[in-house]
Protein backbone atom coordinates (compact mmCIF):
# COMPACT_ATOMS: atom_id res chain seq x y z
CA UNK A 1 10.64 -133.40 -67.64
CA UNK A 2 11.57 -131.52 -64.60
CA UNK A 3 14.32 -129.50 -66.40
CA UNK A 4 11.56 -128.43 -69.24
CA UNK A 5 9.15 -127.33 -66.97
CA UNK A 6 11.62 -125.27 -64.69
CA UNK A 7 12.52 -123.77 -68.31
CA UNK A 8 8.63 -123.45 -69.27
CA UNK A 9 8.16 -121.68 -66.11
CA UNK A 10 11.51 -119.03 -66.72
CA UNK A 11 9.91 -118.11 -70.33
CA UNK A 12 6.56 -117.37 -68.62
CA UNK A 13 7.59 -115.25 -66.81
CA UNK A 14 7.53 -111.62 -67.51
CA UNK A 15 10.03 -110.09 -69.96
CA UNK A 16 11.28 -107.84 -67.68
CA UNK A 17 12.29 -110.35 -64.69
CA UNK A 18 13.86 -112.50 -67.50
CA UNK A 19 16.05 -109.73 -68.56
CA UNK A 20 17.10 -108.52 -64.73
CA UNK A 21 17.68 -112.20 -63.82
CA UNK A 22 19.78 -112.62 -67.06
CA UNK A 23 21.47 -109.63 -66.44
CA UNK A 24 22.59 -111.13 -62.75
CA UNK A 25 23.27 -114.67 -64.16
CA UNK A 26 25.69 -112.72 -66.38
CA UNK A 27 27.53 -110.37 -64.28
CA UNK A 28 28.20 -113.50 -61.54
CA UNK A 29 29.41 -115.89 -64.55
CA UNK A 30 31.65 -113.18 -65.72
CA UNK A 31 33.29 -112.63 -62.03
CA UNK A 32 33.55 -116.14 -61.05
CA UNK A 33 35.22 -116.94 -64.40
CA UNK A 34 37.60 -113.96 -63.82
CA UNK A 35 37.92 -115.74 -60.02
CA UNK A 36 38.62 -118.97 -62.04
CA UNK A 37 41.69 -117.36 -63.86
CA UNK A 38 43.12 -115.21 -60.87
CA UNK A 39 43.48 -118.25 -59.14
CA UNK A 40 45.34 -120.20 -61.48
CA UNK A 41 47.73 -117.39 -61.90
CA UNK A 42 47.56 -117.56 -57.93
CA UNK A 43 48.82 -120.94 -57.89
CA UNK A 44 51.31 -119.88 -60.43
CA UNK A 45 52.76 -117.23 -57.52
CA UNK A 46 52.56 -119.81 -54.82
CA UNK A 47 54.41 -122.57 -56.30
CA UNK A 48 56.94 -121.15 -58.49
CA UNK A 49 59.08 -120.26 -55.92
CA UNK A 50 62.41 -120.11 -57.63
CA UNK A 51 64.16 -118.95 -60.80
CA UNK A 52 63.25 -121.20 -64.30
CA UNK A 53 66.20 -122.60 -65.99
CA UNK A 54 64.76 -120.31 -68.37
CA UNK A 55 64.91 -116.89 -66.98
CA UNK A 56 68.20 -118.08 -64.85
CA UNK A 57 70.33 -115.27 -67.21
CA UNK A 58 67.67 -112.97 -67.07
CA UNK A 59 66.61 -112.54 -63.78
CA UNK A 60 68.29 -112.61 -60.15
CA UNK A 61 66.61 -114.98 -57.11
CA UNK A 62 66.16 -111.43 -55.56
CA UNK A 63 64.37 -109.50 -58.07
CA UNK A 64 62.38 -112.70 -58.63
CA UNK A 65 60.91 -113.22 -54.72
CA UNK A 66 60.36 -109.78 -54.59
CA UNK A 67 58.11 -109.68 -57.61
CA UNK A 68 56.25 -112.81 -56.57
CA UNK A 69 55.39 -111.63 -53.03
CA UNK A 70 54.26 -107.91 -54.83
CA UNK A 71 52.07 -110.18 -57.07
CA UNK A 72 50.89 -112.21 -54.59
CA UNK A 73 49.54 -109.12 -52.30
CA UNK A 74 48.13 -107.73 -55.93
CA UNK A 75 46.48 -110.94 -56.37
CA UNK A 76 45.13 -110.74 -52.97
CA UNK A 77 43.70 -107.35 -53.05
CA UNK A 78 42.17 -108.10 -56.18
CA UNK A 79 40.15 -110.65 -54.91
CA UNK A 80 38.94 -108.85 -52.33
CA UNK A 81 37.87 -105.62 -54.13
CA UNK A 82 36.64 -107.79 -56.97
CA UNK A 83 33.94 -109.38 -54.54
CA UNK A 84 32.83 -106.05 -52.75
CA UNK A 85 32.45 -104.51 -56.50
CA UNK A 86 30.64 -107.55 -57.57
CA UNK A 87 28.52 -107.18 -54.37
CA UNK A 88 27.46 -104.08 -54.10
CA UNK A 89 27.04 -103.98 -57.68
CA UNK A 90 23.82 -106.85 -57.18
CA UNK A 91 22.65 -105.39 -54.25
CA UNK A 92 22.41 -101.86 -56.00
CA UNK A 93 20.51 -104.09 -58.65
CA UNK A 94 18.26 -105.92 -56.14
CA UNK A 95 17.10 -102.92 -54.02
CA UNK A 96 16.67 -100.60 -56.40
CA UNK A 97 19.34 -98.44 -56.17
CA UNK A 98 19.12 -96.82 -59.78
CA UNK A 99 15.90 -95.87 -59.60
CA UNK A 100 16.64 -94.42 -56.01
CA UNK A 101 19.28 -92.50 -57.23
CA UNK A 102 17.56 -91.11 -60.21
CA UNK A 103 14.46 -90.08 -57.61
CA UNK A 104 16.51 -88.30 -55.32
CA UNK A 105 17.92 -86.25 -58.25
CA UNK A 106 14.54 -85.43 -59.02
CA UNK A 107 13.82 -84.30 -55.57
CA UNK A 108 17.08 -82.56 -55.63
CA UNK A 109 16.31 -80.49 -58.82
CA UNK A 110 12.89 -79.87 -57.54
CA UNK A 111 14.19 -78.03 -54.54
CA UNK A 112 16.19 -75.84 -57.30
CA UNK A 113 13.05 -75.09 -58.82
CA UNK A 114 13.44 -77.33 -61.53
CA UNK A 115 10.17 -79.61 -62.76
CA UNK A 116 10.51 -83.29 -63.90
CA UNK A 117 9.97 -81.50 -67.75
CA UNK A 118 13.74 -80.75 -66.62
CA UNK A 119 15.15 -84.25 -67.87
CA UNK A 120 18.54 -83.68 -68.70
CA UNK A 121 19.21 -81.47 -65.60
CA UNK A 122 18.12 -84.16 -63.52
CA UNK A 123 20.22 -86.35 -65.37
CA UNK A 124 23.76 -84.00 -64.46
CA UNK A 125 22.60 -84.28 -61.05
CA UNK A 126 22.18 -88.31 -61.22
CA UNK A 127 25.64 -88.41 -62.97
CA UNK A 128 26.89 -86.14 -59.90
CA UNK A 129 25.61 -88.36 -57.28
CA UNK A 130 26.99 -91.51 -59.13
CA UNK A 131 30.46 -90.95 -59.53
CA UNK A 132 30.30 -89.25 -56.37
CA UNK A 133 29.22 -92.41 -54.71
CA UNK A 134 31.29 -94.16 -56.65
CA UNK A 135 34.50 -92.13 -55.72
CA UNK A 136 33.96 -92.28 -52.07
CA UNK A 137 32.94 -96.31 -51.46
CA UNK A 138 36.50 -97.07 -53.85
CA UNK A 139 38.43 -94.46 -51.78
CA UNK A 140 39.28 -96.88 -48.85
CA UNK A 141 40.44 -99.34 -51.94
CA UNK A 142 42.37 -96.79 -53.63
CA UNK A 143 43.56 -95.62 -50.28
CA UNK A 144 44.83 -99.39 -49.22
CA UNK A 145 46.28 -100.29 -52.82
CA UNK A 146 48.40 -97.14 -52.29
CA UNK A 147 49.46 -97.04 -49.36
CA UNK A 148 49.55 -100.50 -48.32
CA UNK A 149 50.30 -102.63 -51.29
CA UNK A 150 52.17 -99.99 -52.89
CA UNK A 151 54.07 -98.73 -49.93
CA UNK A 152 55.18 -102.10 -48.96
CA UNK A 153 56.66 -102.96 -51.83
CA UNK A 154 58.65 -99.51 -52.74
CA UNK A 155 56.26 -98.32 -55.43
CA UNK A 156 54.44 -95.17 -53.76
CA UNK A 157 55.91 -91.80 -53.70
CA UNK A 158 53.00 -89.70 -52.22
CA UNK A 159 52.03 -88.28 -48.65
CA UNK A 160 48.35 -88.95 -47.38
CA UNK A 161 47.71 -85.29 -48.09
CA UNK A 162 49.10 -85.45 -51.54
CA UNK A 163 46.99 -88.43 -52.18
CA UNK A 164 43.37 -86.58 -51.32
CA UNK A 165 44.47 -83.35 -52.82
CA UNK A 166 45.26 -85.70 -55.72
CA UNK A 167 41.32 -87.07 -55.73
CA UNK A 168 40.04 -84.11 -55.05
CA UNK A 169 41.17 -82.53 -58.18
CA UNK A 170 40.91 -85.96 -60.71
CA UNK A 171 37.02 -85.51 -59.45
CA UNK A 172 36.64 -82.08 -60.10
CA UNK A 173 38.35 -82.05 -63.39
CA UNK A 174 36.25 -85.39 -64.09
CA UNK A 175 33.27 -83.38 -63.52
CA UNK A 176 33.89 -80.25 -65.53
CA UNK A 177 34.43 -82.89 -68.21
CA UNK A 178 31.98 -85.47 -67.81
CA UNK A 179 28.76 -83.45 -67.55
CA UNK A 180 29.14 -80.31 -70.48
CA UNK A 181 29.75 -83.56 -72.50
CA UNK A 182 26.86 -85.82 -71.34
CA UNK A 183 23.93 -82.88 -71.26
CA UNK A 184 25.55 -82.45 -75.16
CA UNK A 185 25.17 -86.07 -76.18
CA UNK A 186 21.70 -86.22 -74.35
CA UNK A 187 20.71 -83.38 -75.84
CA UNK A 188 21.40 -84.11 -79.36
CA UNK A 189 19.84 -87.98 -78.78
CA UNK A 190 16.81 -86.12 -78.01
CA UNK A 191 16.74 -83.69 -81.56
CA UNK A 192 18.05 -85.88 -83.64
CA UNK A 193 14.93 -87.44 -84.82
CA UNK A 194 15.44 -91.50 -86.21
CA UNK A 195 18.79 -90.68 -87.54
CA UNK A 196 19.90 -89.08 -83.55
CA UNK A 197 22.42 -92.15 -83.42
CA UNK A 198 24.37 -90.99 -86.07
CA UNK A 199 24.61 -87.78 -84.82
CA UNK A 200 25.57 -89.04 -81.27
CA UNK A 201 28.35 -90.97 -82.78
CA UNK A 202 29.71 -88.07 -84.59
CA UNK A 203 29.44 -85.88 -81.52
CA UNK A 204 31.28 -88.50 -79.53
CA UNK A 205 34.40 -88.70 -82.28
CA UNK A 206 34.77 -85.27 -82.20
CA UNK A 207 34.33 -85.44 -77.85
CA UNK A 208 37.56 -88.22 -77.89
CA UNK A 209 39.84 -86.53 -80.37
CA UNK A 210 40.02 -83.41 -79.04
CA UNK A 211 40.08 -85.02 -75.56
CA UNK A 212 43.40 -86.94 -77.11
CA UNK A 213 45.14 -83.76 -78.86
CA UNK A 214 44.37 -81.29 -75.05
CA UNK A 215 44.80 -83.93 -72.52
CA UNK A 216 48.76 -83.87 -72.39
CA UNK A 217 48.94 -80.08 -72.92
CA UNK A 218 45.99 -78.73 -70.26
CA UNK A 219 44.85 -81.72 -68.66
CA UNK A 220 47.92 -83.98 -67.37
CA UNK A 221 49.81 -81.09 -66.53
CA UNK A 222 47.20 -80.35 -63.68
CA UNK A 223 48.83 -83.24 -61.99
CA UNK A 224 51.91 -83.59 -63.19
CA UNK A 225 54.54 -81.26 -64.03
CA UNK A 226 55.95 -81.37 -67.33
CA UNK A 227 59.15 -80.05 -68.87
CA UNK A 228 60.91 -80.09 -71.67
CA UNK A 229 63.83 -82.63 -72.01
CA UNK A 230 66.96 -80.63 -71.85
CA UNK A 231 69.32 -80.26 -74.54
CA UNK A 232 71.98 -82.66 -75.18
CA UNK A 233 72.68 -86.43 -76.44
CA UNK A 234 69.47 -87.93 -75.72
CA UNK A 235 67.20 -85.47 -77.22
CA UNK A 236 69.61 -85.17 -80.18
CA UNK A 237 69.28 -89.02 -80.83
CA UNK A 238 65.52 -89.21 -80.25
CA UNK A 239 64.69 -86.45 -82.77
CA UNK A 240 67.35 -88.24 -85.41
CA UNK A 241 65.78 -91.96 -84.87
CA UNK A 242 62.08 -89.46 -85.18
CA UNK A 243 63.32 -87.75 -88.53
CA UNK A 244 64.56 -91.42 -89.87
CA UNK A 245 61.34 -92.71 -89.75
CA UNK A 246 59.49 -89.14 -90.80
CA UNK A 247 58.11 -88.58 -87.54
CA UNK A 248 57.03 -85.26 -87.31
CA UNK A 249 58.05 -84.71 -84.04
CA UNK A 250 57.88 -81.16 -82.71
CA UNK A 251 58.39 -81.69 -78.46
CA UNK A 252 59.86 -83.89 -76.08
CA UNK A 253 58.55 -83.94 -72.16
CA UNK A 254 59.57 -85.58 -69.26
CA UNK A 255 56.75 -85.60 -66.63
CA UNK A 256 57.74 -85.98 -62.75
CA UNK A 257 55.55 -89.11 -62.42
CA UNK A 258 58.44 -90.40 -59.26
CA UNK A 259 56.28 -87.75 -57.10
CA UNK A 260 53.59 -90.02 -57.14
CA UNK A 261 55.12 -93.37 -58.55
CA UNK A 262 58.02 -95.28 -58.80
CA UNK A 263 56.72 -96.92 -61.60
CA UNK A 264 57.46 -96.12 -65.44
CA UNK A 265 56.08 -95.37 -68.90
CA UNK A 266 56.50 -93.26 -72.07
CA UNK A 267 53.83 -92.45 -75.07
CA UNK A 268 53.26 -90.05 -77.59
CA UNK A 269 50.12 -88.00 -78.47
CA UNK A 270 48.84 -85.50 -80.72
CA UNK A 271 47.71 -85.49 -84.71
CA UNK A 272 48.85 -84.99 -87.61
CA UNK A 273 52.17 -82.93 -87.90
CA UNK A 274 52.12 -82.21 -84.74
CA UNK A 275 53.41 -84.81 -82.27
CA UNK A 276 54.97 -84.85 -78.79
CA UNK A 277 56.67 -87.58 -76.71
CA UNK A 278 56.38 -87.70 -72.68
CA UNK A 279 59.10 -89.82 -71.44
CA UNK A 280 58.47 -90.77 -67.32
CA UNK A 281 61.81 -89.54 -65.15
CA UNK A 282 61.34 -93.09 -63.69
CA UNK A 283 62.12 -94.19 -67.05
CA UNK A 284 65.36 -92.32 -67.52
CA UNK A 285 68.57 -93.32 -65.21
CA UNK A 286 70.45 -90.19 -65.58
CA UNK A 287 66.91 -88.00 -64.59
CA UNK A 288 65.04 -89.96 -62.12
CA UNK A 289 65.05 -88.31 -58.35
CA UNK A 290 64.98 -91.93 -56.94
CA UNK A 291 67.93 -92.45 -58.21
CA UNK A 292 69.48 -89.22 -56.67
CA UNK A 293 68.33 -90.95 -53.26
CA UNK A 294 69.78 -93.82 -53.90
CA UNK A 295 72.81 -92.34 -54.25
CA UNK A 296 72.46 -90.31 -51.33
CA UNK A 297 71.39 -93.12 -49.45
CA UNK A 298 74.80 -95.04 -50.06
CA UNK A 299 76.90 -92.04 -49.50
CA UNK A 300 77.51 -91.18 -53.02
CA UNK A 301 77.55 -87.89 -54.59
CA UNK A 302 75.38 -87.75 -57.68
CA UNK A 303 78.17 -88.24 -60.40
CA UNK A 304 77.51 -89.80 -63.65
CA UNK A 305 80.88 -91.15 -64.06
CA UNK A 306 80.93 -92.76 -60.47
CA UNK A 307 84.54 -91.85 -60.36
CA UNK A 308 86.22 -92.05 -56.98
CA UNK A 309 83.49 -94.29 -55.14
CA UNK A 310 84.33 -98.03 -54.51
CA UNK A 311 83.18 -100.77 -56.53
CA UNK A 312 81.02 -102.22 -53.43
CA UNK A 313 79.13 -99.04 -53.36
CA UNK A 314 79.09 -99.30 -57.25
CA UNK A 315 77.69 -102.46 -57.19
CA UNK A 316 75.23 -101.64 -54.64
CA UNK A 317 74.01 -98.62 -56.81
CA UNK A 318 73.96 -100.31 -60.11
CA UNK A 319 71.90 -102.76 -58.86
CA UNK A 320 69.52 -100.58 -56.87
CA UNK A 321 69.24 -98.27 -59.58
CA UNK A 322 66.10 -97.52 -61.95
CA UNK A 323 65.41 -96.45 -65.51
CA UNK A 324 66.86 -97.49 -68.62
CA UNK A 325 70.57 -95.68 -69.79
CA UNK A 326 70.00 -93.44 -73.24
CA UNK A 327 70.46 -96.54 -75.51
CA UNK A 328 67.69 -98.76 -74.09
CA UNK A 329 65.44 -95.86 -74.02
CA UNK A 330 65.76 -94.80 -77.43
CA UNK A 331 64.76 -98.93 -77.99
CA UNK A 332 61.60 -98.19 -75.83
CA UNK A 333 60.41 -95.49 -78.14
CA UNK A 334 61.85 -97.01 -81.29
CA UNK A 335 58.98 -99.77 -80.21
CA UNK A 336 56.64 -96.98 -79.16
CA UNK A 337 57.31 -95.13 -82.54
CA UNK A 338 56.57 -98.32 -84.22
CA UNK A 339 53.50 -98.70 -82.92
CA UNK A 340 53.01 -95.13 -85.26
CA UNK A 341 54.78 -96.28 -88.21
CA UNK A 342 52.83 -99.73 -88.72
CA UNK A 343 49.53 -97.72 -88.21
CA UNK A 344 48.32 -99.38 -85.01
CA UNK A 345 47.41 -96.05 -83.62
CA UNK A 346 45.02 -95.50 -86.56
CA UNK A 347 43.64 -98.90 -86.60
CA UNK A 348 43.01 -98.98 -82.79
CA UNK A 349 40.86 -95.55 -83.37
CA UNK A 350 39.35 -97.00 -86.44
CA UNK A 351 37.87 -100.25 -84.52
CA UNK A 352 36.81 -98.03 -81.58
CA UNK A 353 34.81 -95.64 -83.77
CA UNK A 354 33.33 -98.61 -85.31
CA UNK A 355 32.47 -100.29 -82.38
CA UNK A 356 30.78 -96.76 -81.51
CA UNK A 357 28.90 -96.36 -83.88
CA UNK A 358 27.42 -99.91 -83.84
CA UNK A 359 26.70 -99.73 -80.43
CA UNK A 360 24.88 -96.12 -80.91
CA UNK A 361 22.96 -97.97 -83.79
CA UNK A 362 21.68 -100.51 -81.28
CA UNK A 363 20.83 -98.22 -78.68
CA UNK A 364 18.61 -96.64 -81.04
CA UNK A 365 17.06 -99.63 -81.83
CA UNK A 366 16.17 -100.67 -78.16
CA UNK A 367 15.60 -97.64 -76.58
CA UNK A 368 12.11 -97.74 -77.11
CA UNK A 369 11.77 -101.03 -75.23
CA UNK A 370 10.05 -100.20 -72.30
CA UNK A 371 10.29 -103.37 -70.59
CA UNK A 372 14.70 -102.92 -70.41
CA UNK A 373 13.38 -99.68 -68.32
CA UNK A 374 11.02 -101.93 -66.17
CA UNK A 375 13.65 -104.82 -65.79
CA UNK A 376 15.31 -102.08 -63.59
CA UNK A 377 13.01 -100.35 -61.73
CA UNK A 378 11.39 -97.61 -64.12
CA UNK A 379 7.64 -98.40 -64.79
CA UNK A 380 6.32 -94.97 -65.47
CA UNK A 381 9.43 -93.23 -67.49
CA UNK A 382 12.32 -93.50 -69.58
CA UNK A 383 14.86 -91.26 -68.99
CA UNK A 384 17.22 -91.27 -71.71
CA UNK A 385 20.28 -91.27 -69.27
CA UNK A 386 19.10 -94.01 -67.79
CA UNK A 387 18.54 -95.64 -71.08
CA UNK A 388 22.38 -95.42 -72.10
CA UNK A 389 23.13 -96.93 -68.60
CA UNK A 390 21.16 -100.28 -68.62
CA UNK A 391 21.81 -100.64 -72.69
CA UNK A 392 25.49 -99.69 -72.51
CA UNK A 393 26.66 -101.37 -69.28
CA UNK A 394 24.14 -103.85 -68.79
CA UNK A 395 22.71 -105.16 -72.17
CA UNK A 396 25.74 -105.09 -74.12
CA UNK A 397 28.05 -106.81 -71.53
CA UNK A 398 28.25 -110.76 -73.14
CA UNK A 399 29.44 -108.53 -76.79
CA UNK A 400 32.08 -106.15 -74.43
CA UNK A 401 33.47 -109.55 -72.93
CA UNK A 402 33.99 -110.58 -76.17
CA UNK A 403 35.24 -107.46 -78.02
CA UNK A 404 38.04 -107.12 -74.96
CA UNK A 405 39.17 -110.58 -75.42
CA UNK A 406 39.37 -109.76 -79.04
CA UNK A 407 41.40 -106.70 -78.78
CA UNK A 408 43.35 -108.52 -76.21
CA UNK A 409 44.48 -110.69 -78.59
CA UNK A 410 44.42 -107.83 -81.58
CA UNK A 411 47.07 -105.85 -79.01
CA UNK A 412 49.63 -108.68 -78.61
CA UNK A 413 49.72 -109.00 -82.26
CA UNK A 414 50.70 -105.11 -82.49
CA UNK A 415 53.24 -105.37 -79.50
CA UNK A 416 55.31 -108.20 -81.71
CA UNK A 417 55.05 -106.24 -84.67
CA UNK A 418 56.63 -102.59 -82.50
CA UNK A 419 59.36 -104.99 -81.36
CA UNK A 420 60.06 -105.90 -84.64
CA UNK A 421 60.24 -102.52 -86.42
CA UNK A 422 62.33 -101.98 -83.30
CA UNK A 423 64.78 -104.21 -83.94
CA UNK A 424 64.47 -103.20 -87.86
CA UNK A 425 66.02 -99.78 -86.05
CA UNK A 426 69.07 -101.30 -85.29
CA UNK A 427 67.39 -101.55 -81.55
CA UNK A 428 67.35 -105.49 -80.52
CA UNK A 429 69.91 -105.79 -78.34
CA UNK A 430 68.97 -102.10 -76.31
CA UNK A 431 65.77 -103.15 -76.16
CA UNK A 432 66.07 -106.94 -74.97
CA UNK A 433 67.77 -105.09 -72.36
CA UNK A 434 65.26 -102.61 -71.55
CA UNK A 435 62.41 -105.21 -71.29
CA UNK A 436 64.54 -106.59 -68.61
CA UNK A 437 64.98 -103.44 -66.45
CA UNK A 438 61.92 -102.35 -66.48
CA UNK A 439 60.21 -105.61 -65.86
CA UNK A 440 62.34 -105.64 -62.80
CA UNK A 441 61.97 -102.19 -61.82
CA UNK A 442 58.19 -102.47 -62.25
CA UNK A 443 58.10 -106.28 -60.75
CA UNK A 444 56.94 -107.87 -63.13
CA UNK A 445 56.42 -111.52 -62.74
CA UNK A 446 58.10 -113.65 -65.46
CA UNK A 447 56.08 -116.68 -65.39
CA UNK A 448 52.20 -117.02 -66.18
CA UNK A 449 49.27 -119.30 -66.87
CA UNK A 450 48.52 -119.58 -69.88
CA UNK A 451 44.70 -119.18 -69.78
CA UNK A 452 44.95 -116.55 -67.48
CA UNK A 453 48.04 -114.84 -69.76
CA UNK A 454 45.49 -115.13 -73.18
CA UNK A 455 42.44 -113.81 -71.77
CA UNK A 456 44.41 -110.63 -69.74
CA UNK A 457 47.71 -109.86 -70.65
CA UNK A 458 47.45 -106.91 -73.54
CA UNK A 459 51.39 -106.87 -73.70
CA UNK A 460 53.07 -110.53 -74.74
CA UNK A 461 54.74 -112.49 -71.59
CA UNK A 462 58.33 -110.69 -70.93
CA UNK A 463 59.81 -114.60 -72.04
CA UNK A 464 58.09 -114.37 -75.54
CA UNK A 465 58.98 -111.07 -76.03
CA UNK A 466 62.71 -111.63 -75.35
CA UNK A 467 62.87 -114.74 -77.47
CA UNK A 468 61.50 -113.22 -80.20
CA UNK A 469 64.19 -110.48 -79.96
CA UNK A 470 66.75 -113.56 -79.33
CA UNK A 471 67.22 -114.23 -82.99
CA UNK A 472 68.08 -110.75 -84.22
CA UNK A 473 69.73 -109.85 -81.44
CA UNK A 474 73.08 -107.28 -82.21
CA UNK A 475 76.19 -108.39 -80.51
């Protein structure tokens, strides 16, 4: 009788305390169960302490401790930040901090001369203050991850200086993006009449395709520098395998990610006939500066052949070294190229434009609820920024949970199917290979929970992925 009356009592109360106090309820269920799985793949870090039977051909004891302990300190720091974020994301909540935030941009627009008739002006200067806010309470985070966690383990490339000059240009550019685009939408939701979410939607398709076909050309190359892989063998064989599988590829980059990261990665962009590959220097052995120090390190000059050095120093190289040889990296984009050729580029834009659209279709539909607008503080207006903040973010979050874990799931499908058109390629046994190095040069931890593996992991478990190639694999 109790239970029913505490219930009674919940349902009487005002619509817009039961929707902030589901909102909270939410947003702590969703962070302890994330807290729930971290620390079962904790315990996975902490106990297995040596090589499976398993991974005993695979993997060295070395390589294997070393990626534990970077996990571990990853696992760590995620714990950490993931509590601050989930705390000052109530308290924000619980004091008022949105409405704060979207009077002081009033107040700031009024000093500009600018009346409160001036909605979506106030609402670039709300966006402003956010991600400014936003930027400097994760700085110490970002600055910690990087140079802490990071440096420790042999991953980060950049100076202290490097770093800010780095933030200080990814929040400018953010900026230059982020508002032309949001007074756009916000205008358009406001003259679009009852059929504005359609419009919205359209206006945001257009907004994240041409974002996709300029971002590698004008945008990336703000931060990166990008040139063109040189003539010889390996560009000859990537734009044969390309041609095989009609490909239209028209350029081939390597970007100088080891200035920042000693990490790896490779992708292609662009539409229609018109496609370009970016291949990391980390990811290529014969290109990657770290590699050069390496060899500088151990008192080798930087010869491809290794001729004339002593098979200690060799060995000492070989292992030390990073990036794939020529073969394993044509595997890597024979898998990335798959991902093209079975359309799971297409499909992946297909479901986000539908989940879009449905989303935009809702937000029309509860926009004019004023009491979602008093849940969080605003009793006398409803700005529409503010509008697409508490729907999007807040409202929609049990359906986002849900939709992630779905394409989740959805993504380790594609990644089996890009290792099998892979191996279709002629590309098994290069690319078995190449899962290897780069798991190691990226250390990557070989063994997982389960639970925690299904709900997070995107890519399949480096075991799986290697057993599937197992059975096709060319001698």
């Amino acid at each position: 009788a109790g239970m029913w009356a505490s219930l009674d009592a919940v349902w009487e109360m005002p619509a817009e305390k039961r929707i902030f106090g589901a909102v909270l309820l939410f947003s702590w269920t969703v962070y302890l169960w994330e807290t729930f799985l971290a620390q079962r793949q904790r315990r996975i870090y902490k106990t297995t302490t040596r090589v499976p039977p398993e991974l005993g051909q695979i993997m060295d004891s070395e390589t294997f401790e070393k990626s534990r302990l970077y996990q571990l300190d990853k696992s760590t720091f995620s714990f950490w930040s993931g509590l601050y974020s989930e705390i000052e994301g109530t308290l924000i909540l619980l004091f008022g901090g949105i409405p704060y935030l979207w009077r002081l941009s009033g107040r700031f627009c009024g000093y500009a001369g600018f009346g409160t008739e001036y909605e979506i002006t106030q609402s670039l200067v709300f966006l402003l203050l956010a991600t400014l806010f936003s930027a400097l309470t994760g700085l110490p985070w970002s600055l910690y991850n990087t140079f802490v966690i990071e440096e420790k383990h042999g991953f980060n490339q950049q100076t202290l200086g490097f770093f800010m000059k780095d933030a200080v240009k990814k929040f400018i550019v953010t900026q230059c993006i982020l508002l032309p685009v949001s007074s756009l939408l916000l205008y358009i939701i406001k003259i679009g009449g009852d059929y504005f979410f359609i419009y919205a939607w359209l206006f945001t398709l257009v907004v994240s395709l041409v974002l996709v076909t300029i971002y590698a050309d004008y945008i990336a190359p703000l931060f990166d520098k990008f040139t063109p892989l040189p003539e010889g063998k390996l560009k000859q064989e990537i734009e044969v395998m390309a041609k095989s599988i009609d490909f239209p590829l028209t350029k081939v980059y390597v970007v100088e990610g080891s200035k920042r990261s000693s990490h790896s990665n490779a992708y292609f962009y662009g539409f229609f006939k018109n496609k370009r590959i970016v291949l990391f220097d980390t990811l290529l052995e014969e290109y990657s500066v770290l590699n050069k120090d390496i060899l500088e390190e151990s008192g080798m000059e930087p010869r491809k052949d290794g001729e004339g050095d002593s098979e200690e120093i060799k060995a000492k190289v070989k292992n030390k070294k990073q990036g794939c040889k020529n073969e394993e990296v044509l595997a890597v984009l024979g898998h990335e190229l798959g991902h093209w050729k079975l359309g799971h580029t297409v499909k992946n834009i297909i479901i986000s434009q539908m989940n879009s659209f449905l989303c935009f279709f809702l937000f029309a539909v509860l926009i004019g609820r004023k009491e979602l607008f008093a849940a969080f503080g605003f009793y006398n207006s409803q700005p529409t920024l503010i509008g697409l903040l508490i729907i999007f973010q807040f409202i929609f979050s049990p359906y986002n949970e849900v939709l992630s874990f779905c394409l989740t799931v959805l993504s380790r499908r594609f990644e089996f199917q890009a290792d099998a058109f892979a191996k279709k390629l002629g590309k098994a046994k290069d690319l078995y290979s190449a899962l290897i190095k780069l798991n190691k040069d990226n250390l990557g931890f070989p063994v997982s929970d389960w639970l925690f593996s299904m709900w997070h992991y995107s890519h399949p478990p480096l075991l799986e992925r290697l057993q599937a190639l197992e059975s096709s694999k060319q001698d």
